[in-house]
Protein backbone atom coordinates (compact mmCIF):
# COMPACT_ATOMS: atom_id res chain seq x y z
CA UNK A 1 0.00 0.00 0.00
CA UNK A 2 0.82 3.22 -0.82
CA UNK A 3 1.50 5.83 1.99
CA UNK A 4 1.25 9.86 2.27
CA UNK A 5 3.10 10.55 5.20
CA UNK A 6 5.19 7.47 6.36
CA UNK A 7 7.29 5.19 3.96
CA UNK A 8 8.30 1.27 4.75
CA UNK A 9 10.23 -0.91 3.18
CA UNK A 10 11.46 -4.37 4.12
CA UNK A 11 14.70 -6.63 3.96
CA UNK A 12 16.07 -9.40 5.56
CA UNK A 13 12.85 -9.75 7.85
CA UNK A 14 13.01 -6.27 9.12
CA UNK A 15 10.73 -3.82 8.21
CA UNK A 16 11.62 0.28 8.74
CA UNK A 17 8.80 2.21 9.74
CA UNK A 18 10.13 5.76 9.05
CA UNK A 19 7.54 8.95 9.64
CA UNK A 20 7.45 11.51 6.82
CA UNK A 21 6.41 14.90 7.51
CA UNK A 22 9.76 16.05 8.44
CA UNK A 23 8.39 19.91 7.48
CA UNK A 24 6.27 19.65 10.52
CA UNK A 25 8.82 17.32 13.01
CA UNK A 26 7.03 14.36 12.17
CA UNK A 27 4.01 15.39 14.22
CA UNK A 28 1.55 12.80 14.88
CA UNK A 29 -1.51 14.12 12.77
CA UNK A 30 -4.87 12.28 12.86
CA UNK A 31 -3.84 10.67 9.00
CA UNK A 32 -0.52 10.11 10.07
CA UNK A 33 -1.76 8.39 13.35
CA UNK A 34 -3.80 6.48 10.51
CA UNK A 35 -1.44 5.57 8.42
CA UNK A 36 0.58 4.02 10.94
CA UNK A 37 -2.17 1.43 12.20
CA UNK A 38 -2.76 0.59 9.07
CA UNK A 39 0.92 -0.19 8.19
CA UNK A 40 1.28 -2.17 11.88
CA UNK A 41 -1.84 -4.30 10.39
CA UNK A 42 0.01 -4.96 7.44
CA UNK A 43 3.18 -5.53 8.94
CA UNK A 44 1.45 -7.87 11.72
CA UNK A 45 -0.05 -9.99 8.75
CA UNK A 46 3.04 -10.23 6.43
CA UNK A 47 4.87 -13.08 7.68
CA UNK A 48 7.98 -12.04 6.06
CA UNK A 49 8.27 -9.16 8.43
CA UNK A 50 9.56 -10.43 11.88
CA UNK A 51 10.77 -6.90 13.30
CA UNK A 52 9.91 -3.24 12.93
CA UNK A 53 12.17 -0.28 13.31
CA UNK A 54 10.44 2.90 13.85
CA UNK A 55 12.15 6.34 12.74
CA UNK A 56 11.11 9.84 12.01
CA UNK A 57 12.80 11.49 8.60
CA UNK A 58 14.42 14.99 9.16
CA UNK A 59 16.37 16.19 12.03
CA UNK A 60 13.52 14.82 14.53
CA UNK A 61 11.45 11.74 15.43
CA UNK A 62 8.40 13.09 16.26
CA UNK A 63 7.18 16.56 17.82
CA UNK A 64 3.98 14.99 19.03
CA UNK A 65 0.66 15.25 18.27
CA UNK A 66 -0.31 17.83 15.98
CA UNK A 67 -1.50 20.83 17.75
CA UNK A 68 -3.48 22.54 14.61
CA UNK A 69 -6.07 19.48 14.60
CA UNK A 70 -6.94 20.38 18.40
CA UNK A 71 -9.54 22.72 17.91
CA UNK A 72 -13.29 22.85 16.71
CA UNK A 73 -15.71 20.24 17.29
CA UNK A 74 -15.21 16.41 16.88
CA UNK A 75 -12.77 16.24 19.54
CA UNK A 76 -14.48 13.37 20.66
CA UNK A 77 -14.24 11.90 17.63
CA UNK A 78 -9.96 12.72 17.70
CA UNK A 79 -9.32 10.84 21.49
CA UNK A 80 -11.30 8.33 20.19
CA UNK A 81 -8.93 7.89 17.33
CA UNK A 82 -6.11 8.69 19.40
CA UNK A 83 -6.94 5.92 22.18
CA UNK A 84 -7.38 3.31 19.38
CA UNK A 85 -3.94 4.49 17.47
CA UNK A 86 -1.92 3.72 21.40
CA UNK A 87 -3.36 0.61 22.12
CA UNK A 88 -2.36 -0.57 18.44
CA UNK A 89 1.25 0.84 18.78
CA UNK A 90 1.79 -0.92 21.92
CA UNK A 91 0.26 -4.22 21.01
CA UNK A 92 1.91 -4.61 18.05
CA UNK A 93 2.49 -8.57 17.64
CA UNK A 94 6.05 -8.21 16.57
CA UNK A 95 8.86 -6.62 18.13
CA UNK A 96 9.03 -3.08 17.56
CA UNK A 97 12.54 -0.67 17.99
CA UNK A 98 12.40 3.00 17.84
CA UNK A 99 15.40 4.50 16.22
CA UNK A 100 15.37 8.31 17.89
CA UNK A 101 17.35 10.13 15.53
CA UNK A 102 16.47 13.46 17.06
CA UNK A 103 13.48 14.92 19.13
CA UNK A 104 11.09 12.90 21.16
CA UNK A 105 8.73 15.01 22.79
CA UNK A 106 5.01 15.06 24.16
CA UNK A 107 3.49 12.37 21.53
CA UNK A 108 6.68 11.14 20.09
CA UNK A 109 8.10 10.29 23.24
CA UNK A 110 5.10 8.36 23.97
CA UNK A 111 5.50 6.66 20.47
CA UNK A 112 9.43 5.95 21.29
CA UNK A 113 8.41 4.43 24.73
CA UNK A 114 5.74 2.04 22.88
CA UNK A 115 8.03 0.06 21.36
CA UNK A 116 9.72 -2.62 22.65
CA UNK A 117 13.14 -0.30 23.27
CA UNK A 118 14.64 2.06 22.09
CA UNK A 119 17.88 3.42 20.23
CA UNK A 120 19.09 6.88 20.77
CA UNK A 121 21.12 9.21 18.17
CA UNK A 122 23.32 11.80 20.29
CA UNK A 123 20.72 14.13 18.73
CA UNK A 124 17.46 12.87 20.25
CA UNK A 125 15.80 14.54 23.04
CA UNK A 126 12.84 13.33 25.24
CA UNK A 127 10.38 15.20 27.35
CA UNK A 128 6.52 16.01 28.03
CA UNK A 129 6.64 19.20 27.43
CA UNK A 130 2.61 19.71 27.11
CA UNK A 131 2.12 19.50 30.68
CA UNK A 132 3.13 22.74 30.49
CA UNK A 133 0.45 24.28 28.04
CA UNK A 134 -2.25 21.88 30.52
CA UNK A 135 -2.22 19.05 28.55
CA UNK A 136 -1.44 15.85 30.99
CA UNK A 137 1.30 13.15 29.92
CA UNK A 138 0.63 9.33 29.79
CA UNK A 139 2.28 8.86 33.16
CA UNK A 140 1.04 4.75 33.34
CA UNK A 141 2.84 3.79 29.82
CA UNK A 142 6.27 6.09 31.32
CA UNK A 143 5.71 4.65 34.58
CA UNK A 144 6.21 0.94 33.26
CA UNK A 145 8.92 1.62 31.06
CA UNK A 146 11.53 4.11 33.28
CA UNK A 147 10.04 3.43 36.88
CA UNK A 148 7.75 5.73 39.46
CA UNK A 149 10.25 8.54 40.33
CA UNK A 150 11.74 8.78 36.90
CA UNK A 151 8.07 8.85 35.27
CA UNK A 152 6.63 11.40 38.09
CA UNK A 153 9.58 14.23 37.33
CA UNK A 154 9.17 13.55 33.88
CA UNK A 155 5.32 14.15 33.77
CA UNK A 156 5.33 16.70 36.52
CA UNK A 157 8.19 19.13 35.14
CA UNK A 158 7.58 19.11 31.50
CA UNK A 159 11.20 19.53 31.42
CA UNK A 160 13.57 17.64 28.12
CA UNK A 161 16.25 15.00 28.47
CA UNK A 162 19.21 14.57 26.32
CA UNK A 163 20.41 11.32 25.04
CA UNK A 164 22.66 10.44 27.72
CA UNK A 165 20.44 11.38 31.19
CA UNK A 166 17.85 9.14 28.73
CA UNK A 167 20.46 6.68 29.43
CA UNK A 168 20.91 6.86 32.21
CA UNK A 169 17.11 7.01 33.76
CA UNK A 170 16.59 3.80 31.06
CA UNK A 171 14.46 5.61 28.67
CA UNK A 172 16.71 4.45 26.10
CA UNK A 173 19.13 1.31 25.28
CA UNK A 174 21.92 2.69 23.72
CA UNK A 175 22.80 5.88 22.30
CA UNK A 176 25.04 6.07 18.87
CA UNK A 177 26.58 8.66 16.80
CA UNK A 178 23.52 9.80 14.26
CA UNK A 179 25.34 8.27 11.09
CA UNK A 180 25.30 4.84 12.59
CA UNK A 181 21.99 4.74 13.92
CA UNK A 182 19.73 3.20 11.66
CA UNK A 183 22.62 0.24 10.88
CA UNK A 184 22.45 -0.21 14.79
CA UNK A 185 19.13 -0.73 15.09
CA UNK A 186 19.08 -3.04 11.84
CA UNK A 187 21.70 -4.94 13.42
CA UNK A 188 19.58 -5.56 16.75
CA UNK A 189 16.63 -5.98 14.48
CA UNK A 190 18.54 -9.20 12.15
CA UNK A 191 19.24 -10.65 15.55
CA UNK A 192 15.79 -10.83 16.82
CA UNK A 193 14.86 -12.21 13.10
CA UNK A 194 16.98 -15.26 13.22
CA UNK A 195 15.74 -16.46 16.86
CA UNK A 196 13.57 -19.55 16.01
CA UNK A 197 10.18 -18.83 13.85
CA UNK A 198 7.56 -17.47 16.16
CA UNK A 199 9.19 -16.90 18.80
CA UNK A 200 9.93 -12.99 18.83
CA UNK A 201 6.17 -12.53 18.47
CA UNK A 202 5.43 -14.89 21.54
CA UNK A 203 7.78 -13.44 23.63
CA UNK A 204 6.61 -9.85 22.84
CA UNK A 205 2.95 -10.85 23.50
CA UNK A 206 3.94 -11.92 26.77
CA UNK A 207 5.68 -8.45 27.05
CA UNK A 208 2.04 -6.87 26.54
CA UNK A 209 -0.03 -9.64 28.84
CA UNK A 210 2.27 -8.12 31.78
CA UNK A 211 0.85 -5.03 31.24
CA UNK A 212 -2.96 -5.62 31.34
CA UNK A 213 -4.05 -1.96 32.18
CA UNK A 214 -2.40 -0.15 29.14
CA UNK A 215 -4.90 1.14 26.92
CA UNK A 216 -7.55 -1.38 27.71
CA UNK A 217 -11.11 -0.57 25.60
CA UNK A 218 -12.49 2.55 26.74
């Protein structure tokens, strides 16, 4: 299928996932939010695919949602949407990396924390910086993935993280120099393909039964 504003392409069992609106940081608009749940569907079903790597295109990953969609009417209609776009992300069947080659912040941090882990470029960033326009940060999915304290002075302060305190709080796996970021992540990825058939995707739905209460239905 062809996409508008994210490309993928596949080889060796790995499929790259990479978000293209780099004029606007990769922010998560509602047909970009689209497009990607439609691509995880069709990645879940093609059995050549064993792994996804997730990347943004441009000098970010993702400045989180888009802000211009978040007025008017239908705003029902849009955390409807958006509910149904998180719990897809995060139950993805197959192992899913996030390759942050630059800015993670509000909605793109939450993206990079969906996956499965996470790769950092010396360039990425990480925050929840809408908490400080009143908007409240997804403090169960950060909680799970970099602990209580971490996840509380994350969501309370608004405040960003470079690559290395990401490190260091375990927001991220590994950080690399930007130009060998995407072969990093490839190389992790090709690992995780050649385990025996079937059983990346049952170890990473056991990864999602631990955590029942993550977007459950609404």
């Amino acid at each position: 299928m062809g996409y508008s504003f994210l490309t993928f392409e596949t080889a060796d069992a790995v499929g790259i996932l990479t978000l293209n609106r780099p004029e606007k940081r990769n922010a998560l608009s509602r047909a970009l939010r689209a497009e990607i749940v439609t691509c995880l569907d069709e990645a879940a079903a093609n059995q050549a695919v064993r792994v996804v790597i997730l990347t943004g295109a441009g000098p970010a990953f993702c400045a989180g949602f888009d802000r211009s969609e978040f007025t008017g009417a239908g705003m029902e209609v849009v955390f409807l949407e958006a509910h149904a776009y998180h719990r897809r992300v995060h139950r993805f069947e197959k192992p899913l990396i996030a390759a942050v080659n630059g800015p993670a912040l509000g909605g793109g941090c939450d993206l990079a924390a969906m996956c499965d882990f996470r790769l950092a470029a010396t360039t990425a960033s990480f925050g929840q910086p809408q908490v400080r326009f009143g908007a409240p940060a997804l403090y169960d999915l950060m909680r799970a993935v970099i602990g209580t304290g971490a996840a509380r002075e994350m969501c309370l302060t608004g405040r960003s993280y470079d690559a290395s305190e990401a490190l260091m709080i375990g927001l991220v796996n590994r950080v690399v120099e930007p130009p060998a970021l995407l072969e990093a992540a490839r190389s992790i990825a090709r690992e995780i393909a050649s385990l025996p058939e079937g059983l990346a995707a049952a170890i990473k739905n056991g990864f999602v039964a631990s955590q029942p209460s993550l977007f459950e239905d609404s």
